[in-house]
PDB file of N, CA and C in Angstrom:
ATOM      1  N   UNK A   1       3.872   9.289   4.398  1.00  0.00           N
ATOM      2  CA  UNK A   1       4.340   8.666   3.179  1.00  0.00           C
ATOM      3  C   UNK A   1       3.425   8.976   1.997  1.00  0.00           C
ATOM      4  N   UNK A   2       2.030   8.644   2.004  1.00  0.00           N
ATOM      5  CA  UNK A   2       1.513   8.915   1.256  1.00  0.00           C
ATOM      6  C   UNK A   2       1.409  10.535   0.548  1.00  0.00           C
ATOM      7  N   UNK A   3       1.583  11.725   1.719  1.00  0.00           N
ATOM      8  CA  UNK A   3       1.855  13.161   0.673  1.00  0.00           C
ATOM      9  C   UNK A   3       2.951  12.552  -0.051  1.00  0.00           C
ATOM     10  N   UNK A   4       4.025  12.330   0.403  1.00  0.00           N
ATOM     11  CA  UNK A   4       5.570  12.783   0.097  1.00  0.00           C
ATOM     12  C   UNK A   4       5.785  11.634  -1.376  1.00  0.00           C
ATOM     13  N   UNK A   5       4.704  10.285  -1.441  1.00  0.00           N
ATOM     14  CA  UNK A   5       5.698   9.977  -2.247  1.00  0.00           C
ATOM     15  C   UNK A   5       4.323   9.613  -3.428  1.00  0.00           C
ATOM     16  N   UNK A   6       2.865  10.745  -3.210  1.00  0.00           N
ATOM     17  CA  UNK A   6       1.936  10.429  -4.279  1.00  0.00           C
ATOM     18  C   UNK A   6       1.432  11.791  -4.483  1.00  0.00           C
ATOM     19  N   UNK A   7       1.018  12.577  -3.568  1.00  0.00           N
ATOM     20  CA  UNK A   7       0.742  14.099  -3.460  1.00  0.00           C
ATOM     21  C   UNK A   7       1.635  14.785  -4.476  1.00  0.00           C
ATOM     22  N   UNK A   8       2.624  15.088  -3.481  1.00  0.00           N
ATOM     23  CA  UNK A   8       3.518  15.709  -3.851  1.00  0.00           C
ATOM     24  C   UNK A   8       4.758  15.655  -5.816  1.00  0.00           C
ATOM     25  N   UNK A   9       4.647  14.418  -5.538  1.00  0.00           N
ATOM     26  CA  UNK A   9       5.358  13.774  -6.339  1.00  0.00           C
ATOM     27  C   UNK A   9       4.185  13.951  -7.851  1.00  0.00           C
ATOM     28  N   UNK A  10       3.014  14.110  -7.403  1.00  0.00           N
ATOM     29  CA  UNK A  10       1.855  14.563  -8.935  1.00  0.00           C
ATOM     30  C   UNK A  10       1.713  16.050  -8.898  1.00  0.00           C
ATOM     31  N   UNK A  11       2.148  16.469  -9.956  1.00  0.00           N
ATOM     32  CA  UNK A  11       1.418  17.762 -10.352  1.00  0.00           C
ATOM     33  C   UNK A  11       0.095  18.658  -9.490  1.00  0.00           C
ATOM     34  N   UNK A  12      -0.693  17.881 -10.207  1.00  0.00           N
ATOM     35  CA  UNK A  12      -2.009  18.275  -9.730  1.00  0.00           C
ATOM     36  C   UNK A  12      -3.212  17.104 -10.577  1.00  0.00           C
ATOM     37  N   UNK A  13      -3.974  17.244  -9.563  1.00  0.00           N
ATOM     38  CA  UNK A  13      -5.175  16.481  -9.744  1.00  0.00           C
ATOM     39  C   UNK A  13      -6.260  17.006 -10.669  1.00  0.00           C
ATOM     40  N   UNK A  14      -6.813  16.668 -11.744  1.00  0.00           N
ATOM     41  CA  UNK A  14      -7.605  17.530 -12.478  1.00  0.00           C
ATOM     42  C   UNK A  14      -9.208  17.524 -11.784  1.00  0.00           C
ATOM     43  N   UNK A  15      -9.397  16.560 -11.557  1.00  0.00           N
ATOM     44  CA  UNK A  15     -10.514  16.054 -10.524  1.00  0.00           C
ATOM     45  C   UNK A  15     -10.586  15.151  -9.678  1.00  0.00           C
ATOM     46  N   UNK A  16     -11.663  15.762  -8.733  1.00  0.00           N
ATOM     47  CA  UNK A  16     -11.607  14.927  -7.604  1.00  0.00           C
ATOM     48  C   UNK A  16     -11.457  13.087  -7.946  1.00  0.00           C
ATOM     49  N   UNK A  17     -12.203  12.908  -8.884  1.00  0.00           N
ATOM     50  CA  UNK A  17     -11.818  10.899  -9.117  1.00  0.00           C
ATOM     51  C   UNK A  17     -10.931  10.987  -9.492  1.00  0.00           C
ATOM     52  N   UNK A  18     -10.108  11.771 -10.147  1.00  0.00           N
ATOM     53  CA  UNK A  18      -8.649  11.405 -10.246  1.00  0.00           C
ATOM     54  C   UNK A  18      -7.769  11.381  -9.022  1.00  0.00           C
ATOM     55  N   UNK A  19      -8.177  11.943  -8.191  1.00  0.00           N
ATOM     56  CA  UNK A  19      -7.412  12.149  -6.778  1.00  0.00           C
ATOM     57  C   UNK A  19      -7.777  10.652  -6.322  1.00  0.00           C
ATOM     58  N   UNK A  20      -8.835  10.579  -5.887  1.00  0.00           N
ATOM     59  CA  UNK A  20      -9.610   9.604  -5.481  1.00  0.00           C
ATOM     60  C   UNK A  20      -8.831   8.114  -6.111  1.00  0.00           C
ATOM     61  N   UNK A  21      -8.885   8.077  -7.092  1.00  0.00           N
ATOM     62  CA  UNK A  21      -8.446   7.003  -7.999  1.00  0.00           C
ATOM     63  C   UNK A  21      -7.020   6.129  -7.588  1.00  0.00           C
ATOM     64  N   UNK A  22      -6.056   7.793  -7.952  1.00  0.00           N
ATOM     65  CA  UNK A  22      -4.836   7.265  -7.261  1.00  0.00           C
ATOM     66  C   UNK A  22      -4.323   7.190  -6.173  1.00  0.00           C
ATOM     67  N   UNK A  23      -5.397   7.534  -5.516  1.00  0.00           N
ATOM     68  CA  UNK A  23      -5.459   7.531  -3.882  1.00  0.00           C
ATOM     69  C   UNK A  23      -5.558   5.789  -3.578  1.00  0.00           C
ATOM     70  N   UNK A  24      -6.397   5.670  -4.027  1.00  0.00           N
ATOM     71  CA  UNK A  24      -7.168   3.961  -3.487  1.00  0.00           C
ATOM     72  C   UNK A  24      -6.086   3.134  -4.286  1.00  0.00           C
ATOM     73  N   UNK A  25      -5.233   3.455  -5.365  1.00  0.00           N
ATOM     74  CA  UNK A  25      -4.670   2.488  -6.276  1.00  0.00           C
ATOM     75  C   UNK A  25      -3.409   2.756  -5.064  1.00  0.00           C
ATOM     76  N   UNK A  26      -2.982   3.864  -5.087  1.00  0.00           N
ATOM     77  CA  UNK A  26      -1.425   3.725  -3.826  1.00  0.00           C
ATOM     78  C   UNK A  26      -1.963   2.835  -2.738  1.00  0.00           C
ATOM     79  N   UNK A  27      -2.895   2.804  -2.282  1.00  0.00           N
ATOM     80  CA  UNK A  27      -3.031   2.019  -0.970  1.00  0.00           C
ATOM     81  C   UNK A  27      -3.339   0.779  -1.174  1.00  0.00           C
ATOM     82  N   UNK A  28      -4.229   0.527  -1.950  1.00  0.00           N
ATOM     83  CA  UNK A  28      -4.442  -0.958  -2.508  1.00  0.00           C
ATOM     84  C   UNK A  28      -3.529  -1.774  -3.476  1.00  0.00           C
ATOM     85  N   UNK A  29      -2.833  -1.110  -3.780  1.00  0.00           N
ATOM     86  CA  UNK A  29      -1.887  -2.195  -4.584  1.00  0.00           C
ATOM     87  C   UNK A  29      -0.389  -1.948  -4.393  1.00  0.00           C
ATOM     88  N   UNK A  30      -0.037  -0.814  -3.941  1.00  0.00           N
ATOM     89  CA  UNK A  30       1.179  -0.605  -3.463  1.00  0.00           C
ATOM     90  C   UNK A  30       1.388  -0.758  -1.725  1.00  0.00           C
ATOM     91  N   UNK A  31       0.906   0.437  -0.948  1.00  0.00           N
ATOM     92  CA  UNK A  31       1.069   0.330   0.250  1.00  0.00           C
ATOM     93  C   UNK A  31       0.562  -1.090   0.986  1.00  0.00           C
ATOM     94  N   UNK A  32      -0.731  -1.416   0.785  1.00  0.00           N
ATOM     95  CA  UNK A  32      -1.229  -2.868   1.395  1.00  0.00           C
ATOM     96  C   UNK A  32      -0.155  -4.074   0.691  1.00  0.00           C
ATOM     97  N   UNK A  33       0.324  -4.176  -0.432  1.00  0.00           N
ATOM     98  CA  UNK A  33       0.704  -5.178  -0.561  1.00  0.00           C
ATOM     99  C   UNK A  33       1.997  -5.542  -0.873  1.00  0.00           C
ATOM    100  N   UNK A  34       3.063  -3.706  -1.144  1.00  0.00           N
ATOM    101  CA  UNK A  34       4.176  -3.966  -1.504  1.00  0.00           C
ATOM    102  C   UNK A  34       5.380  -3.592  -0.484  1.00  0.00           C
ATOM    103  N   UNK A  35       4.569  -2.703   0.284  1.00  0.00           N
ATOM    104  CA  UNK A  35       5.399  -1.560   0.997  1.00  0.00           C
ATOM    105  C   UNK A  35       5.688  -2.558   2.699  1.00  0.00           C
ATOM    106  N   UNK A  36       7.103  -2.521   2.633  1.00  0.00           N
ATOM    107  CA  UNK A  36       7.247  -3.619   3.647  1.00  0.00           C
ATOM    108  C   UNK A  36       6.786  -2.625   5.368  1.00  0.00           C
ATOM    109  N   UNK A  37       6.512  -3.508   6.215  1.00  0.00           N
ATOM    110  CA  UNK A  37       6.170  -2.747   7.735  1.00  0.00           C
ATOM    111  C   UNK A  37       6.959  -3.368   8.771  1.00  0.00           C
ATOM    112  N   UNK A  38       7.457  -2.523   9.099  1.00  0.00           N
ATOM    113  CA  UNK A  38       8.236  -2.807  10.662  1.00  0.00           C
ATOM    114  C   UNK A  38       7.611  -3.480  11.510  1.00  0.00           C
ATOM    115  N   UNK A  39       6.533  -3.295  11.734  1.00  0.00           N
ATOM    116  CA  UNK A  39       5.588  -3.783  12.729  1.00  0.00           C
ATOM    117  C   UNK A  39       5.050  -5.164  12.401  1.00  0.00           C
ATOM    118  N   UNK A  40       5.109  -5.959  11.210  1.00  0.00           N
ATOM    119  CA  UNK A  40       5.087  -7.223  10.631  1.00  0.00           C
ATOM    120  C   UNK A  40       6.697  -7.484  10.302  1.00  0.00           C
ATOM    121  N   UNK A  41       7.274  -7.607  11.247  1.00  0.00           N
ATOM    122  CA  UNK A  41       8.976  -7.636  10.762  1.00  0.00           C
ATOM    123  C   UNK A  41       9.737  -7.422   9.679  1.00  0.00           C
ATOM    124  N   UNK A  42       9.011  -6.554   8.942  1.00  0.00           N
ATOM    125  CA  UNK A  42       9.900  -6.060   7.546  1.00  0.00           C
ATOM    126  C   UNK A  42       9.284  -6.593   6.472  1.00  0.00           C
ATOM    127  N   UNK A  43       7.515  -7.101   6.396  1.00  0.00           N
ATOM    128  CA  UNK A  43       7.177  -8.069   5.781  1.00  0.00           C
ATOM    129  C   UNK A  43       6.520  -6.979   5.193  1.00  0.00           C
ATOM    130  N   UNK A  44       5.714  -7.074   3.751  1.00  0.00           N
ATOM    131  CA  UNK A  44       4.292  -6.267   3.022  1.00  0.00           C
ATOM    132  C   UNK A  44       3.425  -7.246   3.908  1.00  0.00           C
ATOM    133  N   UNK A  45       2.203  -6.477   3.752  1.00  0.00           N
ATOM    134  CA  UNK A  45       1.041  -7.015   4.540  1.00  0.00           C
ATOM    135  C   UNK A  45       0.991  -8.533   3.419  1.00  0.00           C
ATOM    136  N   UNK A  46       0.850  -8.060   2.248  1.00  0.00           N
ATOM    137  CA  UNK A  46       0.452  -9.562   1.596  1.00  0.00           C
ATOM    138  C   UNK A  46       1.225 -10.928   2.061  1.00  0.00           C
ATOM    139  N   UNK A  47       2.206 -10.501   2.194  1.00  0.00           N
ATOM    140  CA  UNK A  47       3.371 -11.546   2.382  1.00  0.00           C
ATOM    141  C   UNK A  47       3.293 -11.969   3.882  1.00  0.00           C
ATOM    142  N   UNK A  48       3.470 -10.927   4.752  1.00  0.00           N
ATOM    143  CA  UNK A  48       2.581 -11.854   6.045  1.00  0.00           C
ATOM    144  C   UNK A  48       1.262 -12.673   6.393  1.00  0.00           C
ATOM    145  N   UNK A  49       0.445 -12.321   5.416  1.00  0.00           N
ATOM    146  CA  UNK A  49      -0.927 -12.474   5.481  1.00  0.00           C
ATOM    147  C   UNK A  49      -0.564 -14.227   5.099  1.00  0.00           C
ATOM    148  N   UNK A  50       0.359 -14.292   4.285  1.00  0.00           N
ATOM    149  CA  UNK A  50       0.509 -15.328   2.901  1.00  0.00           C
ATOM    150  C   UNK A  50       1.512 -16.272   4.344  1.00  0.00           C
ATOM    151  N   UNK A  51       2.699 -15.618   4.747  1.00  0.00           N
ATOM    152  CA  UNK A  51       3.219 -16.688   5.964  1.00  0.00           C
ATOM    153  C   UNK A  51       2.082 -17.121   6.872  1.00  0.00           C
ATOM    154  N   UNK A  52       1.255 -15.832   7.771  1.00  0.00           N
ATOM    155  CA  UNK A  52       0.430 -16.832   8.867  1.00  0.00           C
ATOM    156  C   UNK A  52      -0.559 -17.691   8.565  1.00  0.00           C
ATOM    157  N   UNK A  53      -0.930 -17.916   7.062  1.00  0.00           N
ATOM    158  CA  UNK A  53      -1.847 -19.111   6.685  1.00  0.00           C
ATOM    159  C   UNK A  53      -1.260 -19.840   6.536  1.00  0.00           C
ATOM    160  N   UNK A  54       0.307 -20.066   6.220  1.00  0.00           N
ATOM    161  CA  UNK A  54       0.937 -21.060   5.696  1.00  0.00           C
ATOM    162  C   UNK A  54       1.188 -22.060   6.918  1.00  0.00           C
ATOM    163  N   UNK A  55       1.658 -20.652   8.078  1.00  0.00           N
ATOM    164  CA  UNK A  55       1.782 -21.770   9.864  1.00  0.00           C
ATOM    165  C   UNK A  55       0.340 -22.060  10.341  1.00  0.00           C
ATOM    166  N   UNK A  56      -0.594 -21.701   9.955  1.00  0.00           N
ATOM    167  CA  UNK A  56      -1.830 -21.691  10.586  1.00  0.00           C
ATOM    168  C   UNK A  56      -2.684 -23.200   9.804  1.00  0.00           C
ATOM    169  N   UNK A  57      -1.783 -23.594   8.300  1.00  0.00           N
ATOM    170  CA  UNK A  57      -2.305 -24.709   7.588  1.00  0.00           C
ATOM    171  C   UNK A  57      -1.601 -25.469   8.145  1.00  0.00           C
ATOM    172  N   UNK A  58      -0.299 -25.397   8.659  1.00  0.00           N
ATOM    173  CA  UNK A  58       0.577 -26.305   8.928  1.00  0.00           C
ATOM    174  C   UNK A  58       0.655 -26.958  10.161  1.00  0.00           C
TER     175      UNK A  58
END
């Protein structure tokens, strides 16, 4: 996922912190928190993270 929909999808990188940059920003604010996972039943990590405290307060 990450070539196909940040690699690929940019031009080109002028420098390495620019690579770097939008590297850590796709994973940290999109993939970790938006991008839903099968393996958490269709949930973003945030949003599961956010249910099992809610059963775990409850």
């Amino acid at each position: 996922m990450l070539k196909k929909e940040l690699i690929y999808c940019n031009p080109r990188f002028k420098t390495r912190e620019q690579a770097y940059d939008a590297i850590f920003q796709y994973i940290e604010l999109y993939y970790n928190r938006k991008r839903m996972h099968s393996a958490l039943g269709y949930l973003s990590p945030a949003r599961f993270a956010e249910q099992f405290k809610r059963k775990a307060v409850a």
